[in-house]
Protein backbone atom coordinates (compact mmCIF):
# COMPACT_ATOMS: atom_id res chain seq x y z
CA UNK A 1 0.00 0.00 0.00
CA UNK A 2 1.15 3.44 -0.94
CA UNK A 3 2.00 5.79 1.84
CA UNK A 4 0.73 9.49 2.07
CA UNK A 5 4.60 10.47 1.93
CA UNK A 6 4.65 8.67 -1.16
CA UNK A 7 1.31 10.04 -2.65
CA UNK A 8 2.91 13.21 -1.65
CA UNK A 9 6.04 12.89 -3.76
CA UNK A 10 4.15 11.63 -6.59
CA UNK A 11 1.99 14.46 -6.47
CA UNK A 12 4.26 17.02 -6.36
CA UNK A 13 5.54 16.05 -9.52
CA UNK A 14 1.83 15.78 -11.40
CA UNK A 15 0.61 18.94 -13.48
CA UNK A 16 -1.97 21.24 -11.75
CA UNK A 17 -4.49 19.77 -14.78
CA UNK A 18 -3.75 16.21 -13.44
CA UNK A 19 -4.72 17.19 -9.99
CA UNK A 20 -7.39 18.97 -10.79
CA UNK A 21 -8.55 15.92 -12.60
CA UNK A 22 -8.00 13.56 -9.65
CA UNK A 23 -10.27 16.32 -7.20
CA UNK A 24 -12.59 16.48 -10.53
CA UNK A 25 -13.10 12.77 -10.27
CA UNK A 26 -12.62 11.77 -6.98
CA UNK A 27 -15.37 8.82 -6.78
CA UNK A 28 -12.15 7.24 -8.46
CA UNK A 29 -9.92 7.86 -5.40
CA UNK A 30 -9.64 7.56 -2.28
CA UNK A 31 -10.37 10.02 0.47
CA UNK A 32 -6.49 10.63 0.77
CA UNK A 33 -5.28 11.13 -2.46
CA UNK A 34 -7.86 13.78 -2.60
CA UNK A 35 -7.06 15.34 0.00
CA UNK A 36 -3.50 15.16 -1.03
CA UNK A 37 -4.10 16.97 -4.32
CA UNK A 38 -5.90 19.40 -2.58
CA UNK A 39 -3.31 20.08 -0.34
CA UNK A 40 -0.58 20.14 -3.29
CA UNK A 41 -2.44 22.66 -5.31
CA UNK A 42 -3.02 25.07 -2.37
CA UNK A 43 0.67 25.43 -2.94
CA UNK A 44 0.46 26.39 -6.31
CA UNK A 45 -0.35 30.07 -7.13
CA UNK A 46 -3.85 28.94 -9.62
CA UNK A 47 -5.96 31.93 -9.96
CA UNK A 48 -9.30 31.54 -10.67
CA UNK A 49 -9.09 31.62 -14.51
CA UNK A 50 -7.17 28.54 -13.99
CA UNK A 51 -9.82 26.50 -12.40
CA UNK A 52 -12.30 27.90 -14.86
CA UNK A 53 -10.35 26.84 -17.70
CA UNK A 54 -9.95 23.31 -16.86
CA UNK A 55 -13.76 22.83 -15.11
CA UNK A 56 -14.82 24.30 -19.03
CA UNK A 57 -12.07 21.66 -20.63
CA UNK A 58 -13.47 18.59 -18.58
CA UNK A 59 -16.89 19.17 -19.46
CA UNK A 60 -16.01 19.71 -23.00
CA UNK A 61 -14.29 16.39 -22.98
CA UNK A 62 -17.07 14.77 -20.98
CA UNK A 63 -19.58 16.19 -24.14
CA UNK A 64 -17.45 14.91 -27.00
CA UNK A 65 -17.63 11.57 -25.07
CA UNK A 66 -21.44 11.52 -24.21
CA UNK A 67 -21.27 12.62 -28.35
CA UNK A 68 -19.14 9.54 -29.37
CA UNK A 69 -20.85 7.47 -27.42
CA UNK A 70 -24.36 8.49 -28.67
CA UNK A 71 -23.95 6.75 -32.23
CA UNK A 72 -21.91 4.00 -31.18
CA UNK A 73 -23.22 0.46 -32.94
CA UNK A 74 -23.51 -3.14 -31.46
CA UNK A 75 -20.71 -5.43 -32.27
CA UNK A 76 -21.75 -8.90 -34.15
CA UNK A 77 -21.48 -10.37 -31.40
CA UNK A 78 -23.54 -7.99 -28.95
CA UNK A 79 -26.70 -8.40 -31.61
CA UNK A 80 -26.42 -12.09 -31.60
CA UNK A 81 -25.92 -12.05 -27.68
CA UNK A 82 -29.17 -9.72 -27.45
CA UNK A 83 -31.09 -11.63 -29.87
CA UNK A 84 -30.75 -15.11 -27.86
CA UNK A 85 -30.92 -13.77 -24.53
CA UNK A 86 -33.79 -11.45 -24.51
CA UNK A 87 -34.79 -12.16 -20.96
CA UNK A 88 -35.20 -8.52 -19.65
CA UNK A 89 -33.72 -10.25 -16.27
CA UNK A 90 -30.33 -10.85 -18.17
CA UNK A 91 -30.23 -7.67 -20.50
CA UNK A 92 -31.06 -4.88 -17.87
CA UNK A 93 -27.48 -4.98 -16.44
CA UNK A 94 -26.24 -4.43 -20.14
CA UNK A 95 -29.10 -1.45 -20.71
CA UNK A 96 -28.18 -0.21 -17.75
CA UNK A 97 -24.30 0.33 -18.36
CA UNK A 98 -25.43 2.08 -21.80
CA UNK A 99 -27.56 4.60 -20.38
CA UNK A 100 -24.93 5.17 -17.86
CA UNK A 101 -22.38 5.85 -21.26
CA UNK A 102 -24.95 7.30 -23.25
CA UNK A 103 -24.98 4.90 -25.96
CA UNK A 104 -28.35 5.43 -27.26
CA UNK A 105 -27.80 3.63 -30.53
CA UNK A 106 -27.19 0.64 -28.52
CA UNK A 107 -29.84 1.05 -26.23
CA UNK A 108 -32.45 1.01 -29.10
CA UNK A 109 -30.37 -1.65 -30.65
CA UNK A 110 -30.73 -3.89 -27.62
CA UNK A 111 -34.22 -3.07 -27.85
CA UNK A 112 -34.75 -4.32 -31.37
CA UNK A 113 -32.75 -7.75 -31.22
CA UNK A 114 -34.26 -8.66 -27.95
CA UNK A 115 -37.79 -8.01 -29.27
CA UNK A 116 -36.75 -9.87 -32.76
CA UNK A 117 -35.69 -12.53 -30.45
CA UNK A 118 -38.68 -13.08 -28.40
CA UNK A 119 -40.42 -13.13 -31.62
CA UNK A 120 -38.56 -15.61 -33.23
CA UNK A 121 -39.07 -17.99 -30.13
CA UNK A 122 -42.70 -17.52 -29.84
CA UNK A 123 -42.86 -18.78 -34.33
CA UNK A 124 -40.51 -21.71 -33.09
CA UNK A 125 -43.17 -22.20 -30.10
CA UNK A 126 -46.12 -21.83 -32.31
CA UNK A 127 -44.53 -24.09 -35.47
CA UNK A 128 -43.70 -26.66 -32.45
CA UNK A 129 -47.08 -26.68 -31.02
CA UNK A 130 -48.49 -27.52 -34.77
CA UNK A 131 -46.09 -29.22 -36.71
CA UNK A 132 -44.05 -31.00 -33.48
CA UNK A 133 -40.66 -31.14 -35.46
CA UNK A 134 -37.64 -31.88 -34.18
CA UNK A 135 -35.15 -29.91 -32.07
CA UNK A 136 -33.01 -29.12 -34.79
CA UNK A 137 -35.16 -28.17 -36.82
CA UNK A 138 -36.80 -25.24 -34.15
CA UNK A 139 -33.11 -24.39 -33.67
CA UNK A 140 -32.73 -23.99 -37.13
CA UNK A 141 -35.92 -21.66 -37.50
CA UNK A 142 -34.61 -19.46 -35.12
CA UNK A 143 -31.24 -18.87 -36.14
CA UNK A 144 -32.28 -18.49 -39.59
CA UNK A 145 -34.93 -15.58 -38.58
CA UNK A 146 -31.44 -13.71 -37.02
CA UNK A 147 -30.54 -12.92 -40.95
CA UNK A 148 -33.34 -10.89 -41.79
CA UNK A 149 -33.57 -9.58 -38.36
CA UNK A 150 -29.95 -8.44 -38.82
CA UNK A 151 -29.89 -7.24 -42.75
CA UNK A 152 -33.11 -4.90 -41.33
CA UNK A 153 -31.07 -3.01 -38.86
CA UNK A 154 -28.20 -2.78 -41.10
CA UNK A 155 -29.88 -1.41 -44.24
CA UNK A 156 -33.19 0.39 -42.52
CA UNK A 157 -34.18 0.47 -39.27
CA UNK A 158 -30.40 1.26 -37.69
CA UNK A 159 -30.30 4.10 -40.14
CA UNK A 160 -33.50 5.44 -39.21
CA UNK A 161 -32.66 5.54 -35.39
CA UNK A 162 -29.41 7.43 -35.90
CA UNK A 163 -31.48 9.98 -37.87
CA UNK A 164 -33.87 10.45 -35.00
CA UNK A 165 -30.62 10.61 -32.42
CA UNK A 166 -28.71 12.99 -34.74
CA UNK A 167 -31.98 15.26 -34.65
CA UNK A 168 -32.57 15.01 -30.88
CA UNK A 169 -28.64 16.13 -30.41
CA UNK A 170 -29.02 18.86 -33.04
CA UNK A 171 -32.34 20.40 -30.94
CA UNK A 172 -30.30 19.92 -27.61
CA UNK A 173 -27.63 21.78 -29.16
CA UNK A 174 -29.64 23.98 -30.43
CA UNK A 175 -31.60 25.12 -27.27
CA UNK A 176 -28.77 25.51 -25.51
CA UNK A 177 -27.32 28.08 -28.06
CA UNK A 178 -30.64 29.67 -27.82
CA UNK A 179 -30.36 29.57 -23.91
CA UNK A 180 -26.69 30.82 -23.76
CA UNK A 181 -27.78 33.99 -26.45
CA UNK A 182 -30.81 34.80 -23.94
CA UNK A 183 -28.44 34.18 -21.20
CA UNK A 184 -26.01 36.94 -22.94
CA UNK A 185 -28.66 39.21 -23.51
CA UNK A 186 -30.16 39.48 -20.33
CA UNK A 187 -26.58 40.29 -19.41
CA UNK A 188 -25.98 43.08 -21.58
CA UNK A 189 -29.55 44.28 -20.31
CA UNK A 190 -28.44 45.04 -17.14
């Protein structure tokens, strides 16, 4: 384990933008190493354009994240996963992590393939009930309802939904232009 004289050392060698960082984010340290940075940039002679500067820069960052997250597709993989295991039990972990990163895309994605899925098994349970065929070939139905499930959200329905997302970001951004200018104005008012 690392000792505060350590952490001290180490610190005093780090940037004033790493430290700022570390008190920026620090759910990701401990309770010492926060207060160590602290300590190390009361030190430093930061004025309060400084602070400003990097509080703007990290939420600029954090923006062009949320931003590349927002469009991000689904591996192969992820669709098949989604489309098997559509149990909203052992998705909502997944969902959950990609509203936490903002991935819309494959929020709506999961969406789809789990839907397609559940489909898919209630043909196979419906041609089973009927026709009472054999295992192989229910397996068989269902995989093979994956291709046009998949060629769909390649060539329509995935283009469609980044559409709609590029069009909700573009009226986000576009309210908050119109919120900063009213912001500016009142300003000037007084």
């Amino acid at each position: 384990m690392i000792t505060k004289k350590e952490l001290q050392h180490t610190y005093s060698q780090m940037s004033s933008e790493e430290l700022l960082e570390i008190i920026a984010n620090q759910y990701n340290h401990t309770a010492m190493a926060v207060s160590i940075a602290q300590q190390e940039l009361s030190t430093r002679n930061l004025t309060y354009s400084d602070v400003e500067t990097f509080k703007s820069a990290i939420t600029e960052k954090q923006e062009q994240d949320k931003n590349n997250n927002t469009l991000e597709d689904l591996s192969l993989a992820q669709k098949i996963f989604f489309y098997f295991i559509w149990l909203p039990l052992l998705t909502f972990t997944f969902k959950r992590n990609f509203v936490d990163n903002g991935s819309l895309l494959k929020l709506k994605q999961v969406h789809y393939y789990s839907l397609m899925g559940f489909f898919a098994f209630i043909i196979v349970c419906i041609i089973n009930a009927i026709y009472d065929p054999y295992l192989s070939y229910s397996v068989t139905i269902v995989v093979s309802l994956f291709v046009p499930t998949y060629l769909f959200d390649e060539f329509y329905y995935g283009n469609k939904q980044i559409e709609k997302i590029e069009r909700k970001i573009r009226e986000e951004q576009d309210r908050a232009a119109a919120l900063e200018e009213e912001e500016n104005t009142d300003e000037i008012m007084r």
